[in-house]
PDB file of N, CA and C in Angstrom:
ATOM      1  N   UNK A   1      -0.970   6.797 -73.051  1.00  0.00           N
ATOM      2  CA  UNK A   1      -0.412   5.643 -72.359  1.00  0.00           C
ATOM      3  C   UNK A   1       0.928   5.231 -72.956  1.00  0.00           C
ATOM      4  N   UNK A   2       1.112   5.399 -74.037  1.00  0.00           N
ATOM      5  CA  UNK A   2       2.333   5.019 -75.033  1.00  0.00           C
ATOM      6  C   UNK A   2       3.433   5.500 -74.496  1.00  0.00           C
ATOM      7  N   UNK A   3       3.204   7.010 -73.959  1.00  0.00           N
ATOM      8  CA  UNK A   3       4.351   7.697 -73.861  1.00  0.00           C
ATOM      9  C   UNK A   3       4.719   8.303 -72.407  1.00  0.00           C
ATOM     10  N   UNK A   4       3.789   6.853 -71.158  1.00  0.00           N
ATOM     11  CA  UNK A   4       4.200   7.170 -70.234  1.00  0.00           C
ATOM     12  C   UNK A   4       5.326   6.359 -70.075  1.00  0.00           C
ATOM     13  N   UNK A   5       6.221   7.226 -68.719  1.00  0.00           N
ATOM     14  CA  UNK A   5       7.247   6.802 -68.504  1.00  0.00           C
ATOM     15  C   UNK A   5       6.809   5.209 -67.869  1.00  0.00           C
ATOM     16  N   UNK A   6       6.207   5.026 -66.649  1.00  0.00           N
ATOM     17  CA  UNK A   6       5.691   3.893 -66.043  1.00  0.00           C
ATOM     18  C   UNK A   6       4.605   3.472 -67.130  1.00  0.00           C
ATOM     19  N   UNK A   7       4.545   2.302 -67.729  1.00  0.00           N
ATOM     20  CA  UNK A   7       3.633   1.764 -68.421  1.00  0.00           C
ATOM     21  C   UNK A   7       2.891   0.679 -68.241  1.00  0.00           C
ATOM     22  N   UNK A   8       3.604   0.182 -66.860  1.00  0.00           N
ATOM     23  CA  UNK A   8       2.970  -1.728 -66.390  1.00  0.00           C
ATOM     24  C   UNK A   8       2.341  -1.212 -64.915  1.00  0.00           C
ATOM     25  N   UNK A   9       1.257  -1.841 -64.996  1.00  0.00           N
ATOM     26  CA  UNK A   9       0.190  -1.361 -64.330  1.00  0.00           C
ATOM     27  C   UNK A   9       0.699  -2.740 -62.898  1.00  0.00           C
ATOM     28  N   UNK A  10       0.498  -2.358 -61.753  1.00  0.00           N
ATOM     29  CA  UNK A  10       0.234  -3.536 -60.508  1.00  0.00           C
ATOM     30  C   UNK A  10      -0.604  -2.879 -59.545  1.00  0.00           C
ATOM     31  N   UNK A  11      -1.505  -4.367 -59.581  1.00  0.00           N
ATOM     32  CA  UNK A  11      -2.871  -3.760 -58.890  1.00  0.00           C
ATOM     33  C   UNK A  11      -2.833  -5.030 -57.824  1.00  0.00           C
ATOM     34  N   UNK A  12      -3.027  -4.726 -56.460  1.00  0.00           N
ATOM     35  CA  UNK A  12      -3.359  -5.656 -55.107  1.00  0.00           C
ATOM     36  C   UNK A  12      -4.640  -5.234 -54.191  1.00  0.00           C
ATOM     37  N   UNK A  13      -4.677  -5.888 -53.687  1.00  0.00           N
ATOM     38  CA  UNK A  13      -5.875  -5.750 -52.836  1.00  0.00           C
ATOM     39  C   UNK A  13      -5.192  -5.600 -51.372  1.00  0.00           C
ATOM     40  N   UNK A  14      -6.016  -4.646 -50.718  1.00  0.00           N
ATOM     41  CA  UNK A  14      -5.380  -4.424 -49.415  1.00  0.00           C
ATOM     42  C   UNK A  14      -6.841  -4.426 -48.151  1.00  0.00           C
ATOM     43  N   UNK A  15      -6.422  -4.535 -47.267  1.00  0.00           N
ATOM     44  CA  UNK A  15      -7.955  -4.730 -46.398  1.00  0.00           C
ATOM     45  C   UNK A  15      -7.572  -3.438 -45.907  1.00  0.00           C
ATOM     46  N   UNK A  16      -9.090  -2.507 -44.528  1.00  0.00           N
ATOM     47  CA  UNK A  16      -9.231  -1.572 -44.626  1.00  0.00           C
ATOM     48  C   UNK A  16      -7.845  -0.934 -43.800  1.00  0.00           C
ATOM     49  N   UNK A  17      -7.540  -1.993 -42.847  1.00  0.00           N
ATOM     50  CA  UNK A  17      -6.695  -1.921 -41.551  1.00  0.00           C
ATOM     51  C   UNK A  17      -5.131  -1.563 -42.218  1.00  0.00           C
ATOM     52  N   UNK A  18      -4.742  -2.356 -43.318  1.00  0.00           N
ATOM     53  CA  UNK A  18      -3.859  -2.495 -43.972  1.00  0.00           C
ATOM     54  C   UNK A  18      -3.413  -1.104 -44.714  1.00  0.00           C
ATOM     55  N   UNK A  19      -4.561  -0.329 -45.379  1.00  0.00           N
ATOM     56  CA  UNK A  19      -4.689   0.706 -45.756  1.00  0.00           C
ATOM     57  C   UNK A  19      -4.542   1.976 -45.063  1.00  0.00           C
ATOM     58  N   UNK A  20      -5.052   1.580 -43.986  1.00  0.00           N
ATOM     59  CA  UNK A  20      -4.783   3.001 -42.735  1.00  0.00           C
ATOM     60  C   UNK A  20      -3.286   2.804 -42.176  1.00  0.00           C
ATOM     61  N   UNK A  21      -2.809   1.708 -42.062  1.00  0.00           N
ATOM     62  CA  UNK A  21      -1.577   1.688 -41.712  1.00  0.00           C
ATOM     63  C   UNK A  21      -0.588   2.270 -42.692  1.00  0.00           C
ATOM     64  N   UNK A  22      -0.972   1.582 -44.449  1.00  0.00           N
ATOM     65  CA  UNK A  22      -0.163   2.631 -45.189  1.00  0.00           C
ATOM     66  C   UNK A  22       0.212   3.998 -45.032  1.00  0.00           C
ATOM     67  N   UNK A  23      -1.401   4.145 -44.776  1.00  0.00           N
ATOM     68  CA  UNK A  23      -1.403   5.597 -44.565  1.00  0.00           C
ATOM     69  C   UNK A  23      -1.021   6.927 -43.706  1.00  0.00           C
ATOM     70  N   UNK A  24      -0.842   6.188 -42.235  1.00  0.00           N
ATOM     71  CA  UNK A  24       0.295   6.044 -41.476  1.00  0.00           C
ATOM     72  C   UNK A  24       1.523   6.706 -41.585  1.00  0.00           C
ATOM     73  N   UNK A  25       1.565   5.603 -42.482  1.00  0.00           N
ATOM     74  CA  UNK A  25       3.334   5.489 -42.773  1.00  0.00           C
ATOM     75  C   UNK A  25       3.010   6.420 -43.895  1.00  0.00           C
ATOM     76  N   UNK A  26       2.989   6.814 -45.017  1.00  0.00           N
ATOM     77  CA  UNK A  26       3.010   7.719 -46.001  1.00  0.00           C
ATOM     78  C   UNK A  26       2.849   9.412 -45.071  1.00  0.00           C
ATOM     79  N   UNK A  27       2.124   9.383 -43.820  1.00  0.00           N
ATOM     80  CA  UNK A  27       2.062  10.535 -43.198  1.00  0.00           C
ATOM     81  C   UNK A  27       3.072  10.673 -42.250  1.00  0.00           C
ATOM     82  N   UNK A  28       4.019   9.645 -42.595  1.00  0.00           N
ATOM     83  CA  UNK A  28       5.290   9.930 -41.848  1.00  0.00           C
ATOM     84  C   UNK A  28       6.341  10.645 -42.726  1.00  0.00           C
ATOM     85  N   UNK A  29       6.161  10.378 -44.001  1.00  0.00           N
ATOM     86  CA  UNK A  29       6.806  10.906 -44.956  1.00  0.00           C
ATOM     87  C   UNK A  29       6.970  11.636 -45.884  1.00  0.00           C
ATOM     88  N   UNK A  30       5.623  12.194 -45.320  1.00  0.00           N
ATOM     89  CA  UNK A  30       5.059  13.553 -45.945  1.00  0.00           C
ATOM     90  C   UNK A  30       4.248  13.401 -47.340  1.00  0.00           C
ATOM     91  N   UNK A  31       4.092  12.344 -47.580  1.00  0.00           N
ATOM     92  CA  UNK A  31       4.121  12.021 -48.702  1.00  0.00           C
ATOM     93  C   UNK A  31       2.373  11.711 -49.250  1.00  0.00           C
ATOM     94  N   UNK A  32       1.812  12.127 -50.104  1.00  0.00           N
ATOM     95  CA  UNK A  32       0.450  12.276 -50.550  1.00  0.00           C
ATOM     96  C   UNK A  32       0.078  11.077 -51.740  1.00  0.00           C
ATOM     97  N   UNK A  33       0.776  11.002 -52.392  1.00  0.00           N
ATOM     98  CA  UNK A  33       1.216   9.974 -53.316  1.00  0.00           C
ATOM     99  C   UNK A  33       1.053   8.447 -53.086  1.00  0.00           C
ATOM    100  N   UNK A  34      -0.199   7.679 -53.032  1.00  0.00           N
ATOM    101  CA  UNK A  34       0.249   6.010 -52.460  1.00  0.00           C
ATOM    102  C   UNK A  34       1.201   5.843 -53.595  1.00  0.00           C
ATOM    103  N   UNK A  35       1.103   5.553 -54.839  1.00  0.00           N
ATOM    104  CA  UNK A  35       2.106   4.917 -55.645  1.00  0.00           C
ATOM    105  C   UNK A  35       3.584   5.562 -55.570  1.00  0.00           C
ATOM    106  N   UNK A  36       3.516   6.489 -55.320  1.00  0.00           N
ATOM    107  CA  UNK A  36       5.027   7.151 -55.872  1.00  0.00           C
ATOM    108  C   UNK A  36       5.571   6.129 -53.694  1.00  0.00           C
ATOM    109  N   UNK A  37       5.180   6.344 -52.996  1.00  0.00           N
ATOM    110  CA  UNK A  37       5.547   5.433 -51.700  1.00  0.00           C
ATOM    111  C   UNK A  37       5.400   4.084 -51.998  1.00  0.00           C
ATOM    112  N   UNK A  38       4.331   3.648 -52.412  1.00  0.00           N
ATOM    113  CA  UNK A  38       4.267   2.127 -52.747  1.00  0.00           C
ATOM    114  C   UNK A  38       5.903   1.631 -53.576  1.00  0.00           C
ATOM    115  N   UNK A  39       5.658   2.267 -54.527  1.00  0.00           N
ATOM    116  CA  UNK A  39       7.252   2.032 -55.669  1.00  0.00           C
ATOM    117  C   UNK A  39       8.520   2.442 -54.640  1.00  0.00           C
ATOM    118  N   UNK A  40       8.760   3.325 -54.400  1.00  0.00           N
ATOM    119  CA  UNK A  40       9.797   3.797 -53.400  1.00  0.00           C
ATOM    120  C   UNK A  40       9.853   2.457 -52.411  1.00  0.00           C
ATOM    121  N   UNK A  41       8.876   2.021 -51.495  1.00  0.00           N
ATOM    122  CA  UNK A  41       9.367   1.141 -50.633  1.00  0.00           C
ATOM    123  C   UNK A  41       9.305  -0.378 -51.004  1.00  0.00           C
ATOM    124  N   UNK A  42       8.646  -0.727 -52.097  1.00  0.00           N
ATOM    125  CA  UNK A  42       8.567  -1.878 -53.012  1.00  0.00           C
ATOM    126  C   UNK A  42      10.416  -2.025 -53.448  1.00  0.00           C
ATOM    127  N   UNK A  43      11.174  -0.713 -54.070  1.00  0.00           N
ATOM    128  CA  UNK A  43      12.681  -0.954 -54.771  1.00  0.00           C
ATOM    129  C   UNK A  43      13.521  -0.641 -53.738  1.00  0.00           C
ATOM    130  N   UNK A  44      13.280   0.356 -52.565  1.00  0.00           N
ATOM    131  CA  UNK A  44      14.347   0.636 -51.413  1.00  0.00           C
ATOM    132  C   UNK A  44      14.091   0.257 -50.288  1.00  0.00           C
ATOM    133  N   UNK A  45      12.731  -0.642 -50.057  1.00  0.00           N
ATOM    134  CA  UNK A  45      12.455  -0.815 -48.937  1.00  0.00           C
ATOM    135  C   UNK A  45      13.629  -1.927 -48.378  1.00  0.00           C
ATOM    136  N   UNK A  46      13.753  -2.057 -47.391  1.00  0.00           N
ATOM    137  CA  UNK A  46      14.355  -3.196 -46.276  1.00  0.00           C
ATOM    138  C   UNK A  46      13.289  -4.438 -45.703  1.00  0.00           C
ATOM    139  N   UNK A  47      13.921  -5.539 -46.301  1.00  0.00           N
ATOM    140  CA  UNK A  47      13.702  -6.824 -45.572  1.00  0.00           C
ATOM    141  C   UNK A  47      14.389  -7.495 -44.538  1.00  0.00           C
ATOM    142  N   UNK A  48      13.915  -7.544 -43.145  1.00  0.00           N
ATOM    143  CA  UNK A  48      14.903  -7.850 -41.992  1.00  0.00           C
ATOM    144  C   UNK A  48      14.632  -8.767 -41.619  1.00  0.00           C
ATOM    145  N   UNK A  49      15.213 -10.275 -41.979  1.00  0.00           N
ATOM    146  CA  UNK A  49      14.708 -11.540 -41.733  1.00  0.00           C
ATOM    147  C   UNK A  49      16.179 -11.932 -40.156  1.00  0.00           C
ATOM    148  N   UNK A  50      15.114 -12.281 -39.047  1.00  0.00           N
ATOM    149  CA  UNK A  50      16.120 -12.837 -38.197  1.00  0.00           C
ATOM    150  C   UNK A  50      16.085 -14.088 -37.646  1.00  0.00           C
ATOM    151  N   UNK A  51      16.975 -14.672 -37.740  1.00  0.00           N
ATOM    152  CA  UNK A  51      17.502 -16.128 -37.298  1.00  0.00           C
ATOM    153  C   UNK A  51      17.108 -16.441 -36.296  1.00  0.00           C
ATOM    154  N   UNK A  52      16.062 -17.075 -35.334  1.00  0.00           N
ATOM    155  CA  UNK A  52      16.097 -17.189 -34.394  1.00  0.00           C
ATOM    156  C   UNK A  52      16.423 -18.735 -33.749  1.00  0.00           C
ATOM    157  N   UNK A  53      16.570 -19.532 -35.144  1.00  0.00           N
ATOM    158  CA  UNK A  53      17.168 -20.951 -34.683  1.00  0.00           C
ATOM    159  C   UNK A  53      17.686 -21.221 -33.114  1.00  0.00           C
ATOM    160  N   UNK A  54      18.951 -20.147 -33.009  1.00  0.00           N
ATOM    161  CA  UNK A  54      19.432 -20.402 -31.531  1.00  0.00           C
ATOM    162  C   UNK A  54      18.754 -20.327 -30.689  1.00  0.00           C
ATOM    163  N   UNK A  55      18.174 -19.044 -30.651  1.00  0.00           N
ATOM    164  CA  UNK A  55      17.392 -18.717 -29.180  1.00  0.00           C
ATOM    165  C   UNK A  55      15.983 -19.944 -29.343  1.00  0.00           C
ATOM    166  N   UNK A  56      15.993 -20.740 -30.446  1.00  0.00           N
ATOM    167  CA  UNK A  56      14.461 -21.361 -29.689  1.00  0.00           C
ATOM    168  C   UNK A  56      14.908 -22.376 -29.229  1.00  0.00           C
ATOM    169  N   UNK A  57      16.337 -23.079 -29.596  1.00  0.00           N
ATOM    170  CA  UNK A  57      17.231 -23.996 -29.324  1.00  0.00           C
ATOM    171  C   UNK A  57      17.165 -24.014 -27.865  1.00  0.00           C
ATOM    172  N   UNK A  58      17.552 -22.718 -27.348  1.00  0.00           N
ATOM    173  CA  UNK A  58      18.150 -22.630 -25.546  1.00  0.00           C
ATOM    174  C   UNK A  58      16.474 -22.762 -25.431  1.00  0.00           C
ATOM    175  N   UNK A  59      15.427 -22.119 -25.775  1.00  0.00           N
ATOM    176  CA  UNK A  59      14.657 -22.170 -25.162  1.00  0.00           C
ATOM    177  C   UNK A  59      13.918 -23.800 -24.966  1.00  0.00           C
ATOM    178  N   UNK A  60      14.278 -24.522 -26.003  1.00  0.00           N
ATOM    179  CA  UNK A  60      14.090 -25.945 -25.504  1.00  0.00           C
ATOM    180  C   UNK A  60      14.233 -26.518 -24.624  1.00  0.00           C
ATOM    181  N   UNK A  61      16.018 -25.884 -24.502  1.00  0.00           N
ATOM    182  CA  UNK A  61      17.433 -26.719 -23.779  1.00  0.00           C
ATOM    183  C   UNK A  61      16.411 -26.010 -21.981  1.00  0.00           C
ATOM    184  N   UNK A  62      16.065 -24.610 -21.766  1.00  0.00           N
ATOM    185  CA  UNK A  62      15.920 -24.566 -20.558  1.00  0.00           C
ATOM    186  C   UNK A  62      14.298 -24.729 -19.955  1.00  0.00           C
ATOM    187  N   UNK A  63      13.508 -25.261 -21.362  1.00  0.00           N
ATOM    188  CA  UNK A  63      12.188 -26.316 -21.087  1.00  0.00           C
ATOM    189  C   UNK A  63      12.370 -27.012 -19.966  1.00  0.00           C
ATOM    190  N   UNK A  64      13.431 -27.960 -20.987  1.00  0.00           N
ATOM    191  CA  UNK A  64      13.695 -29.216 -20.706  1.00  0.00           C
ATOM    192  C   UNK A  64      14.305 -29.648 -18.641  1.00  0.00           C
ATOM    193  N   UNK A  65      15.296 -28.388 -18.801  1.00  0.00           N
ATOM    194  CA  UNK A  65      16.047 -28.286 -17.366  1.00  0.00           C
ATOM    195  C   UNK A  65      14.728 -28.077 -16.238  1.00  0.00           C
ATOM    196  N   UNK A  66      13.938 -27.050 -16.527  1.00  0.00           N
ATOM    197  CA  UNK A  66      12.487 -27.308 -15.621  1.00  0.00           C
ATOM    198  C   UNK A  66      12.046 -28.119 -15.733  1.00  0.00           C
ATOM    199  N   UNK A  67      11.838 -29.319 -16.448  1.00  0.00           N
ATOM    200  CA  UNK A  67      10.838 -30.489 -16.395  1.00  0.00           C
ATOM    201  C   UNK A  67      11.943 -31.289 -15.285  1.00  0.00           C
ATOM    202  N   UNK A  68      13.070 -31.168 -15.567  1.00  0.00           N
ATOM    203  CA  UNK A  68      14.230 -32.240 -14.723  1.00  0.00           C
ATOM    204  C   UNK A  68      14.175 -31.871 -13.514  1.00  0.00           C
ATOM    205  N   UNK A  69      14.226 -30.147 -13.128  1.00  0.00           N
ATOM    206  CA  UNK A  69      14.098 -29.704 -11.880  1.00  0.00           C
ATOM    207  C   UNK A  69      12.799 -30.101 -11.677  1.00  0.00           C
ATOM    208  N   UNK A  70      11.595 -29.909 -11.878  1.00  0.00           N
ATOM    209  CA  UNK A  70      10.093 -30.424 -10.864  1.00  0.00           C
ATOM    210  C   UNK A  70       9.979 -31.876 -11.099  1.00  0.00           C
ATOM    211  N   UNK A  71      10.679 -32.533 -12.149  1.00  0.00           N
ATOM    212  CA  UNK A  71      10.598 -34.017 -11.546  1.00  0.00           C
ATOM    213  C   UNK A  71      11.603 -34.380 -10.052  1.00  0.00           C
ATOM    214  N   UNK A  72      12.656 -33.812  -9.986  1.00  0.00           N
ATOM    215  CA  UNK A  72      13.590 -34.073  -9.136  1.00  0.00           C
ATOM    216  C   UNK A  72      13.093 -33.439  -8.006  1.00  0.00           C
ATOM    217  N   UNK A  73      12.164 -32.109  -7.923  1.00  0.00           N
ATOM    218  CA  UNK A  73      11.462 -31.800  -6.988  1.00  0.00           C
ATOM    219  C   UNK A  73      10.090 -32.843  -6.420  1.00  0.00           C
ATOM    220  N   UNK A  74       9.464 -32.961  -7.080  1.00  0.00           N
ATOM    221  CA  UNK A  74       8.543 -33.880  -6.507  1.00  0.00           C
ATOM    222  C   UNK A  74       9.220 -35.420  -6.040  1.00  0.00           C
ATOM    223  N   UNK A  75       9.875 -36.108  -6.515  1.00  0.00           N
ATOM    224  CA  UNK A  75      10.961 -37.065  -5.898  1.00  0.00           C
ATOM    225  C   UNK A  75      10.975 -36.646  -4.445  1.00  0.00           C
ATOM    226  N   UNK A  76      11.942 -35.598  -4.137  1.00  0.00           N
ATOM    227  CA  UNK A  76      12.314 -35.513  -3.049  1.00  0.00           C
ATOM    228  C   UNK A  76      11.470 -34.647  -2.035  1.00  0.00           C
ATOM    229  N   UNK A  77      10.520 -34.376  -2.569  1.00  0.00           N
ATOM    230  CA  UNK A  77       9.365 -33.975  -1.593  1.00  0.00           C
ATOM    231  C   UNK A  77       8.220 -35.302  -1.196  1.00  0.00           C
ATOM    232  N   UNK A  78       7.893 -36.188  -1.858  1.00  0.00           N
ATOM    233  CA  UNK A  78       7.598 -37.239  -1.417  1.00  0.00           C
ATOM    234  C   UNK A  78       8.358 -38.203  -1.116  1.00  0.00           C
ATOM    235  N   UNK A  79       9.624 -37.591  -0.108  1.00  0.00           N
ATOM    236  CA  UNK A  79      11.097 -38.615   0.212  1.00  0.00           C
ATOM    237  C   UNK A  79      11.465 -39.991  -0.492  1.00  0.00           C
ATOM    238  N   UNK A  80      11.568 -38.981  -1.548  1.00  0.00           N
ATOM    239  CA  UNK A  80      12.531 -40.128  -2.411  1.00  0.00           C
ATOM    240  C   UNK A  80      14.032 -39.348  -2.374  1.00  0.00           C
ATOM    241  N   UNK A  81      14.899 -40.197  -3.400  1.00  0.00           N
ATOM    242  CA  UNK A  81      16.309 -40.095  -3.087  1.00  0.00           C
ATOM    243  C   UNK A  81      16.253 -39.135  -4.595  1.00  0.00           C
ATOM    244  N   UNK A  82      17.790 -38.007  -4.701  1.00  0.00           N
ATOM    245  CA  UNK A  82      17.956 -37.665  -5.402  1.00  0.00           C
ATOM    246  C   UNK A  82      19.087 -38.380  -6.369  1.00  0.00           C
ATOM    247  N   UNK A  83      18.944 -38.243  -7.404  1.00  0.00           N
ATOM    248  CA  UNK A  83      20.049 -39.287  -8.327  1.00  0.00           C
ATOM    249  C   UNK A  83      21.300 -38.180  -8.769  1.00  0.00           C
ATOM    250  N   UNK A  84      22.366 -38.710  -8.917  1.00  0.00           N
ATOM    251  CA  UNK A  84      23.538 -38.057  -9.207  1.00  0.00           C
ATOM    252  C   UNK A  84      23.090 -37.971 -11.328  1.00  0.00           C
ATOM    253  N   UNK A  85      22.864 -38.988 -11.519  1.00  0.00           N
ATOM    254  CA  UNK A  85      22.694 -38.534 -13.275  1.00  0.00           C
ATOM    255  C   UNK A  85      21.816 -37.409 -13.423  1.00  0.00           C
ATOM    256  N   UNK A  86      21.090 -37.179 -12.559  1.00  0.00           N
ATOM    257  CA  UNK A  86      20.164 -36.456 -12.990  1.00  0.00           C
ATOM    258  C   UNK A  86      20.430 -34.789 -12.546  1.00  0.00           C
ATOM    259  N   UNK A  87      21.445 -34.646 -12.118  1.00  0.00           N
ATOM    260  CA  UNK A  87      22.347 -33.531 -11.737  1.00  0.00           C
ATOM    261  C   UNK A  87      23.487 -32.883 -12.779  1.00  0.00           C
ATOM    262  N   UNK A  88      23.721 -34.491 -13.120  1.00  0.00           N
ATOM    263  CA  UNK A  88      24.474 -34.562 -14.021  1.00  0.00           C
ATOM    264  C   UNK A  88      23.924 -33.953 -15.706  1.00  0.00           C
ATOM    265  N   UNK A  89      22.783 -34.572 -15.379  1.00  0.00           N
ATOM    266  CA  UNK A  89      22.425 -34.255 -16.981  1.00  0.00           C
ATOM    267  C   UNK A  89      21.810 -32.510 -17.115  1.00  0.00           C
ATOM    268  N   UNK A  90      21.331 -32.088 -16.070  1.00  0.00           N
ATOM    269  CA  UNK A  90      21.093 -30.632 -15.504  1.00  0.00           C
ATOM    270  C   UNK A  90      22.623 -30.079 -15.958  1.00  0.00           C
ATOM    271  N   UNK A  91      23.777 -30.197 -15.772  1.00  0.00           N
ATOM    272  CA  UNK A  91      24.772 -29.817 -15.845  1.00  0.00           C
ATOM    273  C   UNK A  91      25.268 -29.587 -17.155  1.00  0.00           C
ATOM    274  N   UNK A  92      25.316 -30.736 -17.610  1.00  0.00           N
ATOM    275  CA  UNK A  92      25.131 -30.930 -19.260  1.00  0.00           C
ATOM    276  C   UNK A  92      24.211 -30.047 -20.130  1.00  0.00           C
ATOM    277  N   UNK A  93      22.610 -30.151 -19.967  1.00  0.00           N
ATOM    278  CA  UNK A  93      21.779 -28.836 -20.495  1.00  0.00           C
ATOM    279  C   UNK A  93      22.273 -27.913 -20.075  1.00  0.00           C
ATOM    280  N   UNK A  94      22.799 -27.455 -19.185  1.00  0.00           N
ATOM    281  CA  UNK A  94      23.259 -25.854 -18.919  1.00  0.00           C
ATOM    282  C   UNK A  94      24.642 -25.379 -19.714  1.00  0.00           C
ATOM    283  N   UNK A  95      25.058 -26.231 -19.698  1.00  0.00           N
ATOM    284  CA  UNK A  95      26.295 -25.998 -20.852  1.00  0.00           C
ATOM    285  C   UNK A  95      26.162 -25.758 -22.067  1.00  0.00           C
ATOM    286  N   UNK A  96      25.228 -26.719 -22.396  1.00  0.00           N
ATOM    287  CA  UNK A  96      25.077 -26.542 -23.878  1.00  0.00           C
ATOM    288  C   UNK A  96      23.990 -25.160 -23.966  1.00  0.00           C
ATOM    289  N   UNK A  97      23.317 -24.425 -23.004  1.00  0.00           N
ATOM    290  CA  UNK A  97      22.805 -23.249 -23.258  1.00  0.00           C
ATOM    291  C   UNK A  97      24.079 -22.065 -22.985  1.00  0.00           C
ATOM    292  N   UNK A  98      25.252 -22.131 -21.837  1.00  0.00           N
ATOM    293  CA  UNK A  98      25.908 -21.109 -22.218  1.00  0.00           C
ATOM    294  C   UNK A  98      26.765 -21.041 -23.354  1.00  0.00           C
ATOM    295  N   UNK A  99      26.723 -22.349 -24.363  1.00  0.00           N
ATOM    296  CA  UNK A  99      27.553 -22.379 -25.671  1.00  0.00           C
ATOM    297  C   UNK A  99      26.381 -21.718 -26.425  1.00  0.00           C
ATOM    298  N   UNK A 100      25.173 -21.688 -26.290  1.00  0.00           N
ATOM    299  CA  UNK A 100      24.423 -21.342 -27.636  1.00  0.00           C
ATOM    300  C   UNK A 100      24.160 -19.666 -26.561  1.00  0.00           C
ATOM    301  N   UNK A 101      24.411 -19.464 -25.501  1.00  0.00           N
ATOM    302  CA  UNK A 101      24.267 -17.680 -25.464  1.00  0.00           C
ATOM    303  C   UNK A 101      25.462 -17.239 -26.151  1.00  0.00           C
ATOM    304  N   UNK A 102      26.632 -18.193 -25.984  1.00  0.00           N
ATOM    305  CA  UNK A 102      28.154 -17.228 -26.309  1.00  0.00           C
ATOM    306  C   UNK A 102      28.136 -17.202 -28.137  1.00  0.00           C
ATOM    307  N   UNK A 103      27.216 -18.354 -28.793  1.00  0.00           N
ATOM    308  CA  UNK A 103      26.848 -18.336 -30.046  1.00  0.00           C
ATOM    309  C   UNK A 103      26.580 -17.570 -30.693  1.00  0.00           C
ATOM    310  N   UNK A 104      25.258 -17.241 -30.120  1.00  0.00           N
ATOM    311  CA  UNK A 104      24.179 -15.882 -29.915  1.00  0.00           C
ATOM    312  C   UNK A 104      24.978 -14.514 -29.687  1.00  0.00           C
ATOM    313  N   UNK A 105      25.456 -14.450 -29.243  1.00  0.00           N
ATOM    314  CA  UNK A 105      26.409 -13.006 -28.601  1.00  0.00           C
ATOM    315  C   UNK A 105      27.252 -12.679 -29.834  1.00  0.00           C
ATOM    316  N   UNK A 106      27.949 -13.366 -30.306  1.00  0.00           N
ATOM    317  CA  UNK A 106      28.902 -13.775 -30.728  1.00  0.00           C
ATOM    318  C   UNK A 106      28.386 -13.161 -32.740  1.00  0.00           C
ATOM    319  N   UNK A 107      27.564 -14.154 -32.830  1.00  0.00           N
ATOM    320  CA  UNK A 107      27.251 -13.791 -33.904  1.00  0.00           C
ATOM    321  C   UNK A 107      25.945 -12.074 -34.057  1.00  0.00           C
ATOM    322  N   UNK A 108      25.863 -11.339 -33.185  1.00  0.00           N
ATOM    323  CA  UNK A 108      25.267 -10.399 -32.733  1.00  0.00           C
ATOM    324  C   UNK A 108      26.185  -9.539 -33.086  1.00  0.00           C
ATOM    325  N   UNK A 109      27.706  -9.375 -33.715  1.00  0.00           N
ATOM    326  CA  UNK A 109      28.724  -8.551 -33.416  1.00  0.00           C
ATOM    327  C   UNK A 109      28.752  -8.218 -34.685  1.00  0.00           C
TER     328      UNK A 109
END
């Protein structure tokens, strides 16, 4: 043990599903070895964390524009009047979603 090269032992627990998937992937890479793959993708592996702040943003922003459209629909299907603010403010949410697609696009480059 003295005079191995690796000398610090790491031990985890994996469930069975977790394990076949390793395994999987290690038979993608030809590779027979869990540790010598475990270490390899533990120091070279890739972490791909993505931002999705914007897109849940628009997806609020065009919630919101359907709740305005079927309120403004039921209004005027039980003949009521349609309101100009409320066209208005439809207009307004839609803007502020093609600023957060050109955001989105934008920072995609």
């Amino acid at each position: 043990m003295a005079n191995r090269k690796r000398n610090i032992q790491v031990k985890f627990y994996v469930t069975a599903g977790e394990k076949e998937l390793m395994e999987q992937k290690m038979a993608q890479l030809q590779t027979k070895r869990i540790s010598a793959y475990l270490r390899k993708m533990a120091i070279d592996g890739y972490i791909i964390y993505v931002d999705t702040r914007d897109i849940k943003e628009m997806n609020q922003l065009l919630s919101a524009i359907g709740r305005n459209i079927n309120q403004i629909a039921k209004r005027v299907n039980a003949g009521g009047p349609t309101y100009q603010a409320d066209m208005e403010e439809i207009r307004e949410r839609l803007d502020q979603i093609w600023q957060l697609q050109r955001r989105i696009l934008l920072s995609q480059r």
